[in-house]
Each structure stands twice: as structure tokens, then as C-alpha cells.
PDB file of N, CA and C in Angstrom:
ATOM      1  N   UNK A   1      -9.631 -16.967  -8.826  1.00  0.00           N
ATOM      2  CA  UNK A   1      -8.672 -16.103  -9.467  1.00  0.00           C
ATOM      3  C   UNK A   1      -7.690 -15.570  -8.442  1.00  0.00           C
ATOM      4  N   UNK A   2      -6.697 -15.420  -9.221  1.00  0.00           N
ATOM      5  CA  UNK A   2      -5.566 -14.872  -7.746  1.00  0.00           C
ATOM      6  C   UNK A   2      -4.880 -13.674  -8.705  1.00  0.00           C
ATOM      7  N   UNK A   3      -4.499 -13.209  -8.228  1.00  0.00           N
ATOM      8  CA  UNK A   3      -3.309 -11.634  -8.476  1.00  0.00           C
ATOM      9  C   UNK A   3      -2.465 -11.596  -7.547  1.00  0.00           C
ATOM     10  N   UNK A   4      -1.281 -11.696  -8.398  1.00  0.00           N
ATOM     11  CA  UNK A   4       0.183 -11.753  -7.690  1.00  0.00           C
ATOM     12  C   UNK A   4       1.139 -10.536  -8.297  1.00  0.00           C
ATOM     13  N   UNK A   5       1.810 -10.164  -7.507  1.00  0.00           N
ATOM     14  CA  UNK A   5       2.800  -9.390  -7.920  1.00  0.00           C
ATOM     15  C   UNK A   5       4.495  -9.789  -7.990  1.00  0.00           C
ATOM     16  N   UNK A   6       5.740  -9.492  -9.174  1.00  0.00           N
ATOM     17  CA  UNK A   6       6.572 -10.018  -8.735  1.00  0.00           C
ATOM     18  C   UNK A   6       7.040  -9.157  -7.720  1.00  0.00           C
ATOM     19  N   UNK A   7       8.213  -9.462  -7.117  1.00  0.00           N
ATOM     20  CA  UNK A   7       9.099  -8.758  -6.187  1.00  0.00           C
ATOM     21  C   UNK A   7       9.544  -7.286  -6.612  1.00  0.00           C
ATOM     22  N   UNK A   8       9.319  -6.688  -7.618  1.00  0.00           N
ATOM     23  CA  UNK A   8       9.940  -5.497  -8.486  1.00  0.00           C
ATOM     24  C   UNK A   8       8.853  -4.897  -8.388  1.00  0.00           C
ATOM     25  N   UNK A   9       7.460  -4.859  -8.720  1.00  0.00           N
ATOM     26  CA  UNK A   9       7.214  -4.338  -8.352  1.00  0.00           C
ATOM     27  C   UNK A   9       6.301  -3.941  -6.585  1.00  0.00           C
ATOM     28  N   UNK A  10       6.440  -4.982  -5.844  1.00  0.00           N
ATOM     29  CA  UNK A  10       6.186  -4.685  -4.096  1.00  0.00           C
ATOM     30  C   UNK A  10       7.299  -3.655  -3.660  1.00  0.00           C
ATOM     31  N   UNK A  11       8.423  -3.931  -3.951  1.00  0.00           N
ATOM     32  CA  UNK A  11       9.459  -2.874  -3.831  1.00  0.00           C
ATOM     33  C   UNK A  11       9.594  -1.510  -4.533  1.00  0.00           C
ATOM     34  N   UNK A  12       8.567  -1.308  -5.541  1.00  0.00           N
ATOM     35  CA  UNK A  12       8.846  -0.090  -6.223  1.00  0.00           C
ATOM     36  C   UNK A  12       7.501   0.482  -5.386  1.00  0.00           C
ATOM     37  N   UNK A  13       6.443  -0.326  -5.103  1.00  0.00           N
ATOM     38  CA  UNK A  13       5.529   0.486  -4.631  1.00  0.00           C
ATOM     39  C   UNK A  13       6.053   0.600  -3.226  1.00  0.00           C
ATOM     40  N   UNK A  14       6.812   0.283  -2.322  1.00  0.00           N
ATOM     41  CA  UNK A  14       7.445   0.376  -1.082  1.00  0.00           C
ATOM     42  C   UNK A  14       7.947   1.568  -1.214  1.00  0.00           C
ATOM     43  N   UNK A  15       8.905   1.779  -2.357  1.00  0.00           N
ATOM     44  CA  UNK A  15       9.462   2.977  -2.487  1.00  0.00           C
ATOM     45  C   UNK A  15       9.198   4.101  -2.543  1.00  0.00           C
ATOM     46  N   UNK A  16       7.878   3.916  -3.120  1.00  0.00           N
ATOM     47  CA  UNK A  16       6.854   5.133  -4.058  1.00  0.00           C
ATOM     48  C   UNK A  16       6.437   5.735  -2.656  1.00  0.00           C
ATOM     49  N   UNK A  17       5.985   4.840  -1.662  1.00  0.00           N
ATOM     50  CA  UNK A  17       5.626   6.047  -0.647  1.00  0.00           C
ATOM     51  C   UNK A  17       6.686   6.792  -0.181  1.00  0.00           C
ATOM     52  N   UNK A  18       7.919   7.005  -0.303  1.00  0.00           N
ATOM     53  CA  UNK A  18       8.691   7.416   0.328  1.00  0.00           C
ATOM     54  C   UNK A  18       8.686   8.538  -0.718  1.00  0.00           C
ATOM     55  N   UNK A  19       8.824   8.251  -2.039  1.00  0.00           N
ATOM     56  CA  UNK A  19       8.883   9.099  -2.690  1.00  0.00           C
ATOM     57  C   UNK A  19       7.894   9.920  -2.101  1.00  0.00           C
ATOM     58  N   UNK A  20       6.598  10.006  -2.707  1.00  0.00           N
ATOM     59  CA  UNK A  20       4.905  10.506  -2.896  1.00  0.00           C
ATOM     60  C   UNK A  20       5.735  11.709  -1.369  1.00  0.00           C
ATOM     61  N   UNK A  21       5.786  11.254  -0.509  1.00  0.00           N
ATOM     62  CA  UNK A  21       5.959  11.759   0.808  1.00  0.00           C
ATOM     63  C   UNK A  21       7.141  12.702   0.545  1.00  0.00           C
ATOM     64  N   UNK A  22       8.345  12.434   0.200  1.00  0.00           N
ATOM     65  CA  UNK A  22       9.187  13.383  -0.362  1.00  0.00           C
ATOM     66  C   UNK A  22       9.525  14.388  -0.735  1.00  0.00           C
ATOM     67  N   UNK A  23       8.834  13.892  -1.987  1.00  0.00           N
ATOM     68  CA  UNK A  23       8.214  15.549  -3.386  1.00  0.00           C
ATOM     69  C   UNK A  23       6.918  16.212  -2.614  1.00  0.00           C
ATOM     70  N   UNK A  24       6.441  15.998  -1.291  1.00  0.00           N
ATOM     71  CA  UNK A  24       5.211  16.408  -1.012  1.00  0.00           C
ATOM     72  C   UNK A  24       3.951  16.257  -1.784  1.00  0.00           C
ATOM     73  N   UNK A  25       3.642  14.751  -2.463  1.00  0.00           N
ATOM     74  CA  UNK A  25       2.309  15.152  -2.903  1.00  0.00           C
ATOM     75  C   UNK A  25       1.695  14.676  -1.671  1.00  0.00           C
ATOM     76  N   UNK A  26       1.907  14.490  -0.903  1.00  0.00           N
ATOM     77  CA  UNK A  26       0.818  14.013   0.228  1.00  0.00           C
ATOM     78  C   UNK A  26       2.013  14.677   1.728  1.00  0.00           C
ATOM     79  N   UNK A  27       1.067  15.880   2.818  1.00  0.00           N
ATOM     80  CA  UNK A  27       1.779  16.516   3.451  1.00  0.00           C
ATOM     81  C   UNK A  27       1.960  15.297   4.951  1.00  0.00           C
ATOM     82  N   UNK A  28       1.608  14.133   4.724  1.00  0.00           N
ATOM     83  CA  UNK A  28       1.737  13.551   5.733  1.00  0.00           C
ATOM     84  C   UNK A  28       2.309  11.610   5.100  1.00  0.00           C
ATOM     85  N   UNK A  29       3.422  11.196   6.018  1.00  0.00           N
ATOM     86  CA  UNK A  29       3.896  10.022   5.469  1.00  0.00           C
ATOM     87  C   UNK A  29       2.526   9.236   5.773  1.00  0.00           C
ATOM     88  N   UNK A  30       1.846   8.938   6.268  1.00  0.00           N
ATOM     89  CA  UNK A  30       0.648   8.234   6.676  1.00  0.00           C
ATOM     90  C   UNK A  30      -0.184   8.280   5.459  1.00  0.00           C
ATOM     91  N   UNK A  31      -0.616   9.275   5.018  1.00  0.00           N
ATOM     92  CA  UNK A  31      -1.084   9.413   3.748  1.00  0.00           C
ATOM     93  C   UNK A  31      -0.555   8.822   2.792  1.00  0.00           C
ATOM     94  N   UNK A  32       1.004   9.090   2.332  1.00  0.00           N
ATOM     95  CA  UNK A  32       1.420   8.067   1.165  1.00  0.00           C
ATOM     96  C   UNK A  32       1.269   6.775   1.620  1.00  0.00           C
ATOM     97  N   UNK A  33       1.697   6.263   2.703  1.00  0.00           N
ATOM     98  CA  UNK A  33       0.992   4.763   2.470  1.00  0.00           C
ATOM     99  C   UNK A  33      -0.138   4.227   2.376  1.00  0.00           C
ATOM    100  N   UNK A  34      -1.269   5.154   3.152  1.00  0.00           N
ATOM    101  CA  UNK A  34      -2.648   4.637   2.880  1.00  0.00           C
ATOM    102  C   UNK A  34      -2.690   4.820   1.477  1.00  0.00           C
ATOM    103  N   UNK A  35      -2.132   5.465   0.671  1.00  0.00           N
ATOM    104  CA  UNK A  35      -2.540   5.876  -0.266  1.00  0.00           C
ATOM    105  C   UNK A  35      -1.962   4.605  -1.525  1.00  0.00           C
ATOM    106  N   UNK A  36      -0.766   4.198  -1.230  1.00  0.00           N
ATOM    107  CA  UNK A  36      -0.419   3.222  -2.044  1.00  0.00           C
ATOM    108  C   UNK A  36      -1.020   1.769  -1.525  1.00  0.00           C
ATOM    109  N   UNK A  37      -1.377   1.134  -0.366  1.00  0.00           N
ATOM    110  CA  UNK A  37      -2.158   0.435   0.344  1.00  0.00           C
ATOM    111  C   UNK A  37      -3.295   0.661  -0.344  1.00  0.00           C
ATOM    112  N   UNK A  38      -3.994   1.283  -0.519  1.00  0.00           N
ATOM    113  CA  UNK A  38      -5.441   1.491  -1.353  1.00  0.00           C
ATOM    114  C   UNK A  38      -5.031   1.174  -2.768  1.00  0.00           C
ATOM    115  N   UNK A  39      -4.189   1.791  -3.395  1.00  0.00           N
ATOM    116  CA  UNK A  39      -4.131   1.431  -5.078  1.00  0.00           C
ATOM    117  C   UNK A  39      -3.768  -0.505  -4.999  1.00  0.00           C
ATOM    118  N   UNK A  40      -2.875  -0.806  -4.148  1.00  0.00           N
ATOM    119  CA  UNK A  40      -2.698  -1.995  -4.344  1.00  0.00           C
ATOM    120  C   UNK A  40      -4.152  -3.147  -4.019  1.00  0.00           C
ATOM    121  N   UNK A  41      -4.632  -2.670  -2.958  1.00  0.00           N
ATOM    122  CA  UNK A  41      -6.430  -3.395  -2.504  1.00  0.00           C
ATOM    123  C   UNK A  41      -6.629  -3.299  -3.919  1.00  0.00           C
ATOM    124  N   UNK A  42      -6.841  -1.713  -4.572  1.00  0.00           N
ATOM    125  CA  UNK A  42      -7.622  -2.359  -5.795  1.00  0.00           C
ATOM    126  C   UNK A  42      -7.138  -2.852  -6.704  1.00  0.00           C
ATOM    127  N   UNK A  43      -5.540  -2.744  -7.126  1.00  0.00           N
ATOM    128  CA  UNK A  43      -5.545  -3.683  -7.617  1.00  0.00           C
ATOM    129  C   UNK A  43      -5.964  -5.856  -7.603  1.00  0.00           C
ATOM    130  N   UNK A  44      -5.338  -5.557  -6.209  1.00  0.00           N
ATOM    131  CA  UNK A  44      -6.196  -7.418  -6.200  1.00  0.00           C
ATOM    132  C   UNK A  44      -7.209  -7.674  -6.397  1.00  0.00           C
ATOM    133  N   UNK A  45      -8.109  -6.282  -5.812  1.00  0.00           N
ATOM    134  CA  UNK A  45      -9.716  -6.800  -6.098  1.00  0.00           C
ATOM    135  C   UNK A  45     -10.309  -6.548  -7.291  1.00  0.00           C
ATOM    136  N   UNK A  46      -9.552  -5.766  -8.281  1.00  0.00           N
ATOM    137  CA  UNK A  46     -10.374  -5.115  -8.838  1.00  0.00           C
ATOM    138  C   UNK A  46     -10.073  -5.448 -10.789  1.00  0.00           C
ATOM    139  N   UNK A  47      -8.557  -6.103 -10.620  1.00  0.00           N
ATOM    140  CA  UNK A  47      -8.219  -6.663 -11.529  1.00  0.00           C
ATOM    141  C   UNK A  47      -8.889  -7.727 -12.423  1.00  0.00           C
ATOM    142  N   UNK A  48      -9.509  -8.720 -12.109  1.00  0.00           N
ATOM    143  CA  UNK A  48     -10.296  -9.396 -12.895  1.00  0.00           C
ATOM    144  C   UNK A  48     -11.347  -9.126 -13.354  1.00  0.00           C
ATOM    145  N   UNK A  49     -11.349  -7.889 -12.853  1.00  0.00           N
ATOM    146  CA  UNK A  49     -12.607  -7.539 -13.790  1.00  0.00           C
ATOM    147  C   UNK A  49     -12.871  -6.229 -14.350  1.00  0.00           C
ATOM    148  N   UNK A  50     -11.550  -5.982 -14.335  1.00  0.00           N
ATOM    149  CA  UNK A  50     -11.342  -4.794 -15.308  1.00  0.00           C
ATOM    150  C   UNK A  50     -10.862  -4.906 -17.110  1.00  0.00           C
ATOM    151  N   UNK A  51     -11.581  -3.879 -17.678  1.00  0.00           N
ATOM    152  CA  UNK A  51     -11.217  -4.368 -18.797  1.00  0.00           C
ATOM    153  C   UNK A  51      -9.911  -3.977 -19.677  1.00  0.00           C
ATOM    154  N   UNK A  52      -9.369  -4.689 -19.934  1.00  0.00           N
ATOM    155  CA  UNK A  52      -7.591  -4.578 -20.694  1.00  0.00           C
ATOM    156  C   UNK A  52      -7.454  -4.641 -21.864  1.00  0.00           C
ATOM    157  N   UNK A  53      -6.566  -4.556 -22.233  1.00  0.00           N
ATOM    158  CA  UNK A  53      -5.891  -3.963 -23.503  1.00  0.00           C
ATOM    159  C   UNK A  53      -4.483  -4.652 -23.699  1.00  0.00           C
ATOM    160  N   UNK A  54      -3.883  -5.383 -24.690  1.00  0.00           N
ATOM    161  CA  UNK A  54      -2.381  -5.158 -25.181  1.00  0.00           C
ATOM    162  C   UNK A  54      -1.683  -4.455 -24.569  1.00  0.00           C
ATOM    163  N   UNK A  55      -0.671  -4.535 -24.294  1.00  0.00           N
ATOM    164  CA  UNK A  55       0.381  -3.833 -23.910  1.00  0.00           C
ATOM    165  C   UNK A  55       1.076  -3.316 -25.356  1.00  0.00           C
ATOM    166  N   UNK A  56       1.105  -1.827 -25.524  1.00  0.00           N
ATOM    167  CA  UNK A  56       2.404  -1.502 -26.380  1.00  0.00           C
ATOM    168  C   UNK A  56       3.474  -1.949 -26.209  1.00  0.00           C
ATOM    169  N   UNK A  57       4.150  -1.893 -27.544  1.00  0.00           N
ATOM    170  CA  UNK A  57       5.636  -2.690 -27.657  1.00  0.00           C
ATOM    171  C   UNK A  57       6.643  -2.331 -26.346  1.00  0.00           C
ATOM    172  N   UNK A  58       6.360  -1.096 -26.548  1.00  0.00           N
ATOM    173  CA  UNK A  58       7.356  -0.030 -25.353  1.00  0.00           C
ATOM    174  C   UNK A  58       7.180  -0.988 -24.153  1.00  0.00           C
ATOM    175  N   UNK A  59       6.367  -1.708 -23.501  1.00  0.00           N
ATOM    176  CA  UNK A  59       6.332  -2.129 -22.432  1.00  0.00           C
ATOM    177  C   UNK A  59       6.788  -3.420 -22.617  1.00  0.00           C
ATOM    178  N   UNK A  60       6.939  -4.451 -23.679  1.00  0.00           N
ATOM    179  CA  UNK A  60       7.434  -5.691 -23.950  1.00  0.00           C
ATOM    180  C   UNK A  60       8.527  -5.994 -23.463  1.00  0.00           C
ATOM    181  N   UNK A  61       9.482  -5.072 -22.701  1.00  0.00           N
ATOM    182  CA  UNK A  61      10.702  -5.247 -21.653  1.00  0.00           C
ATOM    183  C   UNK A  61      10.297  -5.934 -20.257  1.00  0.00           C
ATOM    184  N   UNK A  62       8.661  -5.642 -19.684  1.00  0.00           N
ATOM    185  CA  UNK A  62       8.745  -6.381 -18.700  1.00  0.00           C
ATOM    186  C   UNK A  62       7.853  -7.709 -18.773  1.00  0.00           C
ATOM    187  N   UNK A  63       7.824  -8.012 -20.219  1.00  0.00           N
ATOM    188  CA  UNK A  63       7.268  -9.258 -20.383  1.00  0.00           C
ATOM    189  C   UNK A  63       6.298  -9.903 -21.628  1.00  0.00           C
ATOM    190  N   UNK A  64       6.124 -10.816 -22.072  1.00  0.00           N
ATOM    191  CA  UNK A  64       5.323 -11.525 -22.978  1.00  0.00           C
ATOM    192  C   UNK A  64       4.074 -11.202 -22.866  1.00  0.00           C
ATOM    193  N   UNK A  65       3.796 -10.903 -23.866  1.00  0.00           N
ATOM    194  CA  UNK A  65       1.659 -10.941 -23.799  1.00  0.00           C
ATOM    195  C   UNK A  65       1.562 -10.200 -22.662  1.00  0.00           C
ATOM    196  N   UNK A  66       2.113  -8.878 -22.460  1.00  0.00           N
ATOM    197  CA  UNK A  66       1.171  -8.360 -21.745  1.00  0.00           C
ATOM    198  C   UNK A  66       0.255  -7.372 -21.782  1.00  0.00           C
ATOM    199  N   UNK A  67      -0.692  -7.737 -20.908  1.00  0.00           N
ATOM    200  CA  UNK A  67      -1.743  -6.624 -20.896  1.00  0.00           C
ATOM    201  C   UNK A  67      -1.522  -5.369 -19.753  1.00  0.00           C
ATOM    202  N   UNK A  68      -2.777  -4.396 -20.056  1.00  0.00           N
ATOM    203  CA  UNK A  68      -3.004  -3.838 -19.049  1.00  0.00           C
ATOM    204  C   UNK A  68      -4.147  -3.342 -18.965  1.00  0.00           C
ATOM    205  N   UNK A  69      -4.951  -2.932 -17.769  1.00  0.00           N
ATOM    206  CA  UNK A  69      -5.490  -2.477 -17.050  1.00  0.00           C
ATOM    207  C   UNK A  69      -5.612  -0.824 -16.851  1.00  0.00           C
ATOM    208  N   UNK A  70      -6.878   0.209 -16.229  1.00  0.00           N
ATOM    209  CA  UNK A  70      -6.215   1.822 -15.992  1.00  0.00           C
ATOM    210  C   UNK A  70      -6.837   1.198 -14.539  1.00  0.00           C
ATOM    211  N   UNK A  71      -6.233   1.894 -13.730  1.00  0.00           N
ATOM    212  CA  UNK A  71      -6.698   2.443 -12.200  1.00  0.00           C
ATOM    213  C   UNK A  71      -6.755   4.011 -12.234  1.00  0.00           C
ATOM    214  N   UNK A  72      -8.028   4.796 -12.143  1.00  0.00           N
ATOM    215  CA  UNK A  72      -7.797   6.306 -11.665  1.00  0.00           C
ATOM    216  C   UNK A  72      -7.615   6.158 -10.528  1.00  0.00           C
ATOM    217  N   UNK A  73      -7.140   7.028  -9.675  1.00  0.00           N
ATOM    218  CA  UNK A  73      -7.418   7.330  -8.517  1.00  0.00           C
ATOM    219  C   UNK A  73      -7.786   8.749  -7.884  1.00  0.00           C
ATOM    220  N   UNK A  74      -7.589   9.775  -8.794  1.00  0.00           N
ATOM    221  CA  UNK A  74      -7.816  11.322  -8.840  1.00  0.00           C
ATOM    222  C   UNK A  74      -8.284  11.555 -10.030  1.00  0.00           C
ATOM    223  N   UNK A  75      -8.505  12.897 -10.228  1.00  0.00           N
ATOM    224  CA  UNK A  75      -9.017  13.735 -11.603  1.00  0.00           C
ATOM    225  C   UNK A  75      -7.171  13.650 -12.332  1.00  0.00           C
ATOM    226  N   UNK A  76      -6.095  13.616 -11.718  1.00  0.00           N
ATOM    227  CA  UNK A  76      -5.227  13.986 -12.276  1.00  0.00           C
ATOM    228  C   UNK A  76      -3.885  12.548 -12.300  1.00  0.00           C
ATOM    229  N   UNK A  77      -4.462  11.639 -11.883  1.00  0.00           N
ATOM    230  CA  UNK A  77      -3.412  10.353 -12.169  1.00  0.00           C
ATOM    231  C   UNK A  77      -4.242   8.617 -11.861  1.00  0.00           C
ATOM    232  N   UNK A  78      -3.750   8.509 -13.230  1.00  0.00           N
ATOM    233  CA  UNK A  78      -4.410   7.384 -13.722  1.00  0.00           C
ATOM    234  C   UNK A  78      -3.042   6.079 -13.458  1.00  0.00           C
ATOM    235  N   UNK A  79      -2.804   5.090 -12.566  1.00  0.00           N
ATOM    236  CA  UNK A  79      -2.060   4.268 -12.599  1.00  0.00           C
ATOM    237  C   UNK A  79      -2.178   3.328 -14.103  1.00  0.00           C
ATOM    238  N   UNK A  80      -1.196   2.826 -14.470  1.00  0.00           N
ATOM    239  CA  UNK A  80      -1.286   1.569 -15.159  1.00  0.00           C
ATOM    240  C   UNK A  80      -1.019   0.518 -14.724  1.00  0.00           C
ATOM    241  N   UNK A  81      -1.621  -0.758 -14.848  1.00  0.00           N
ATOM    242  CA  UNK A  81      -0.945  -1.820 -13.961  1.00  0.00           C
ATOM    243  C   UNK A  81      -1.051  -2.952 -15.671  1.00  0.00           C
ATOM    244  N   UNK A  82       0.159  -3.263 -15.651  1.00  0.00           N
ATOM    245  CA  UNK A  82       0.703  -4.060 -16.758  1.00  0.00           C
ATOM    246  C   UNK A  82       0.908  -5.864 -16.144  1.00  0.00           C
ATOM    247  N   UNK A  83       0.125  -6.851 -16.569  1.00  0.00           N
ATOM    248  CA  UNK A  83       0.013  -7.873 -16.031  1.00  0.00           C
ATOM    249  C   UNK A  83       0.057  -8.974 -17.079  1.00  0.00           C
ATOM    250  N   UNK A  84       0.533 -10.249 -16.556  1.00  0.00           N
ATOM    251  CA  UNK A  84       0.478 -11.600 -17.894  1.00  0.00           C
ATOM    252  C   UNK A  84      -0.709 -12.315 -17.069  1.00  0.00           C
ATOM    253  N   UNK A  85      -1.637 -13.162 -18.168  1.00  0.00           N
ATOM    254  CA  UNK A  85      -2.407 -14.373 -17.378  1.00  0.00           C
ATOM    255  C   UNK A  85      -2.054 -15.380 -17.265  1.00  0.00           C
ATOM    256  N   UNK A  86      -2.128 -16.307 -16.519  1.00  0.00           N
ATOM    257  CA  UNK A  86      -1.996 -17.952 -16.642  1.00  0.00           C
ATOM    258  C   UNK A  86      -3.132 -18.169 -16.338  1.00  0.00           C
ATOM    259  N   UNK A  87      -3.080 -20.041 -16.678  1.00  0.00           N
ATOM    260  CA  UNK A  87      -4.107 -20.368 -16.458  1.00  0.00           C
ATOM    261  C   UNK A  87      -3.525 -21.623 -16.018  1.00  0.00           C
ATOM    262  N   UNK A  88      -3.775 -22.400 -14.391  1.00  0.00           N
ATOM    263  CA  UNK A  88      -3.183 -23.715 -14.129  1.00  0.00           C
ATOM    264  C   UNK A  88      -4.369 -24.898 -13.875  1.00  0.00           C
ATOM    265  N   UNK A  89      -4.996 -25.547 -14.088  1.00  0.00           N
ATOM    266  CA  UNK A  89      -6.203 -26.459 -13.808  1.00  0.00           C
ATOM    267  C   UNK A  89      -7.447 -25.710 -13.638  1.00  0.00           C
ATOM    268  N   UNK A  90      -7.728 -24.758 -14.818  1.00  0.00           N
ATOM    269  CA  UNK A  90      -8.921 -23.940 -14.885  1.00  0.00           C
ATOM    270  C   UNK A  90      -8.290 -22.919 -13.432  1.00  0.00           C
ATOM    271  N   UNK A  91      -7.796 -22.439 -12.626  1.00  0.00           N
ATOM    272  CA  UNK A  91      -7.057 -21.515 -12.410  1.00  0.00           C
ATOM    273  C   UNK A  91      -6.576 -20.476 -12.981  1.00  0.00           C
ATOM    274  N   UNK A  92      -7.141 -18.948 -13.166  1.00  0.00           N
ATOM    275  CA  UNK A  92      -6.539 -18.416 -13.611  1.00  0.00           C
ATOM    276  C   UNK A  92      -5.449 -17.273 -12.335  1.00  0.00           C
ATOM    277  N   UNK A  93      -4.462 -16.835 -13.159  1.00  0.00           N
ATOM    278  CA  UNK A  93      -3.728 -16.589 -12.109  1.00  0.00           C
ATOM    279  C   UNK A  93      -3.026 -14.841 -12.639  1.00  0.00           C
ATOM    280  N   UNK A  94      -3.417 -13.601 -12.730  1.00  0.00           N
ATOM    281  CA  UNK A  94      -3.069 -12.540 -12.808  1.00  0.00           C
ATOM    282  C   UNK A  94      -1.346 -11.925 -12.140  1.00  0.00           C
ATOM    283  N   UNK A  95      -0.380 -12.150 -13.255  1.00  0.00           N
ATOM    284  CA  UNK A  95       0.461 -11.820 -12.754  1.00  0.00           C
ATOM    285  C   UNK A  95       1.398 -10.972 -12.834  1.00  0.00           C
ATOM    286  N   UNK A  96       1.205  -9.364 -11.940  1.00  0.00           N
ATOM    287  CA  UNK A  96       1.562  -7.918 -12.092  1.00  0.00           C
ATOM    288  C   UNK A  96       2.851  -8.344 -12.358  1.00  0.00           C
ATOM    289  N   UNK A  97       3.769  -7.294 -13.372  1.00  0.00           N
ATOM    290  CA  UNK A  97       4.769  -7.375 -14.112  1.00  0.00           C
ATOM    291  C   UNK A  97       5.512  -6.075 -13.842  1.00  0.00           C
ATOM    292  N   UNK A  98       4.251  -4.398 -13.942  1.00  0.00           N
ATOM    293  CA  UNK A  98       5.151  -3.274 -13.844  1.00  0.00           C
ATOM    294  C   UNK A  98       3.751  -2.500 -13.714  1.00  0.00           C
ATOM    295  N   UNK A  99       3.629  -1.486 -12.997  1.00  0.00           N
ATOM    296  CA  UNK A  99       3.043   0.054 -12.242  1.00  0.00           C
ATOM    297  C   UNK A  99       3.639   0.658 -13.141  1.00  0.00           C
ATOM    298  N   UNK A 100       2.769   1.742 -13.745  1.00  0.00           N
ATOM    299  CA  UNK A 100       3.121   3.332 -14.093  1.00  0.00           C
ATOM    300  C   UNK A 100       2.397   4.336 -13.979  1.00  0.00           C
ATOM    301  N   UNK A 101       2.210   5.243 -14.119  1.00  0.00           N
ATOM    302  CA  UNK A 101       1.614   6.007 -14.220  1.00  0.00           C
ATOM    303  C   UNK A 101       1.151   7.197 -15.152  1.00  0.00           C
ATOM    304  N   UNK A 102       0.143   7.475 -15.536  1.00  0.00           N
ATOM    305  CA  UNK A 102      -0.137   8.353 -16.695  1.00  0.00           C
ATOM    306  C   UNK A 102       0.810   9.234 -16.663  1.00  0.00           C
ATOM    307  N   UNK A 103       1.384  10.218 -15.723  1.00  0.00           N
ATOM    308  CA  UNK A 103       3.059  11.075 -15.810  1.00  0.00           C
ATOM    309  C   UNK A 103       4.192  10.612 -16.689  1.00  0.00           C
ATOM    310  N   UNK A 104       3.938   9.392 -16.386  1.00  0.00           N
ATOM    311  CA  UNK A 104       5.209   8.885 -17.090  1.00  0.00           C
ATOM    312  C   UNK A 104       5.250   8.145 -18.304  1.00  0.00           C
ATOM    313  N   UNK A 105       3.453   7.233 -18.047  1.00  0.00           N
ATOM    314  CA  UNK A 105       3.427   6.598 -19.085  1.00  0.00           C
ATOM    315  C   UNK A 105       2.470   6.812 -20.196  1.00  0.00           C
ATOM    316  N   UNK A 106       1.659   7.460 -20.009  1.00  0.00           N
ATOM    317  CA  UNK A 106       0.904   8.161 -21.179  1.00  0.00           C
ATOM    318  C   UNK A 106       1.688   8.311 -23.117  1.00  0.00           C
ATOM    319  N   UNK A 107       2.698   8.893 -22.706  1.00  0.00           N
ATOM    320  CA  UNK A 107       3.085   9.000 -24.360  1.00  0.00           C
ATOM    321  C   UNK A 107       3.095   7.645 -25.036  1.00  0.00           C
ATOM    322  N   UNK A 108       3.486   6.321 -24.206  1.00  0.00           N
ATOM    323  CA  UNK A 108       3.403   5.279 -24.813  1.00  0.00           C
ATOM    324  C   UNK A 108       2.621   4.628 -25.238  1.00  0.00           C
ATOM    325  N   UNK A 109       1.090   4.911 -24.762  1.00  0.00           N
ATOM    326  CA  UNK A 109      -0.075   4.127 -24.709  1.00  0.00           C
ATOM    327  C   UNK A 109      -0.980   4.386 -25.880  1.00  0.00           C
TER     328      UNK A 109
END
């Protein structure tokens, strides 16, 4: 099994530490990246064998059939990771589409 991400979102999570570090949820830049560095580990590792769900319509902008996944990572924010499957010669192949987060994305779900 493999898990890939497109380019949209490696760059939004690139960004996110700058943000995270920014707004101060984390008082040290070192922290936001370990911190997005860790959500992404689990996502690769942790994706196939988590259990998913449909994607609401609301999310059908970043793609066909997709599902998703929750990642907690605190008592107070739950990532979403929104992904399509393939499958190439019994290969299956997990492929991240869009990150959110319960802040933002909760009303849709």
C-alpha cells in the first residue's frame, strides 16, 4: 500500500507551520514543525487502516469518491484527511486530496 499526497496539499501543510507558529498555538517554530511532521508520519502510516467514511458533497470540489479518515491529535483538534483509492495490479494506492480540520471543518461532516 502506498499514500501519496498531491502537491496542494505538501504546500498547505508547509504553510500551516508557519501559520500554527504565527497565531502562537505552539510558542516555539520547532514545535510547529514537529508537530505537522508527526500528523503527516501518521498519516502514511496510519491511513490504511483507519476506518473511513464518504466524503460529504461539500468536499466533492477536491475530488471523486472521496473518502475520509479522523486523525486526533489533542482533546481539542481532530484533523481530517480526505483521500481517493486506486488500485494498479492488486496495488492499492491512497491518494491525499485535502487536510482540514475540525475548526473549520466540522459543520460539514
Amino acid at each position: 500500500m502506498n499514500v501519496l499526497a498531491i502537491p496542494e496539499v505538501t504546500e498547505y501543510l508547509e504553510r500551516l507551520v508557519d501559520i500554527l507558529y504565527e497565531k502562537e498555538y505552539f510558542g516555539f517554530e520547532d514545535t510547529s514543525v514537529s508537530y505537522i511532521v508527526e500528523l503527516f508520519e501518521d498519516i502514511i502510516k496510519d491511513l490504511p487502516n483507519k476506518r473511513s467514511k464518504p466524503a460529504p458533497e461539500f468536499f466533492k470540489k477536491h475530488g471523486k469518491e472521496l473518502e475520509y479518515a479522523s486523525f486526533p491529535k489533542n482533546k481539542h483538534t481532530v484533523w481530517y484527511v480526505f483521500f481517493e483509492l486506486y488500485e494498479d495490479s492488486g496495488e492499492i494506492t491512497y491518494l491525499v486530496k485535502h487536510i482540514e480540520n475540525n475548526h473549520t471543518a466540522a459543520q460539514y461532516l
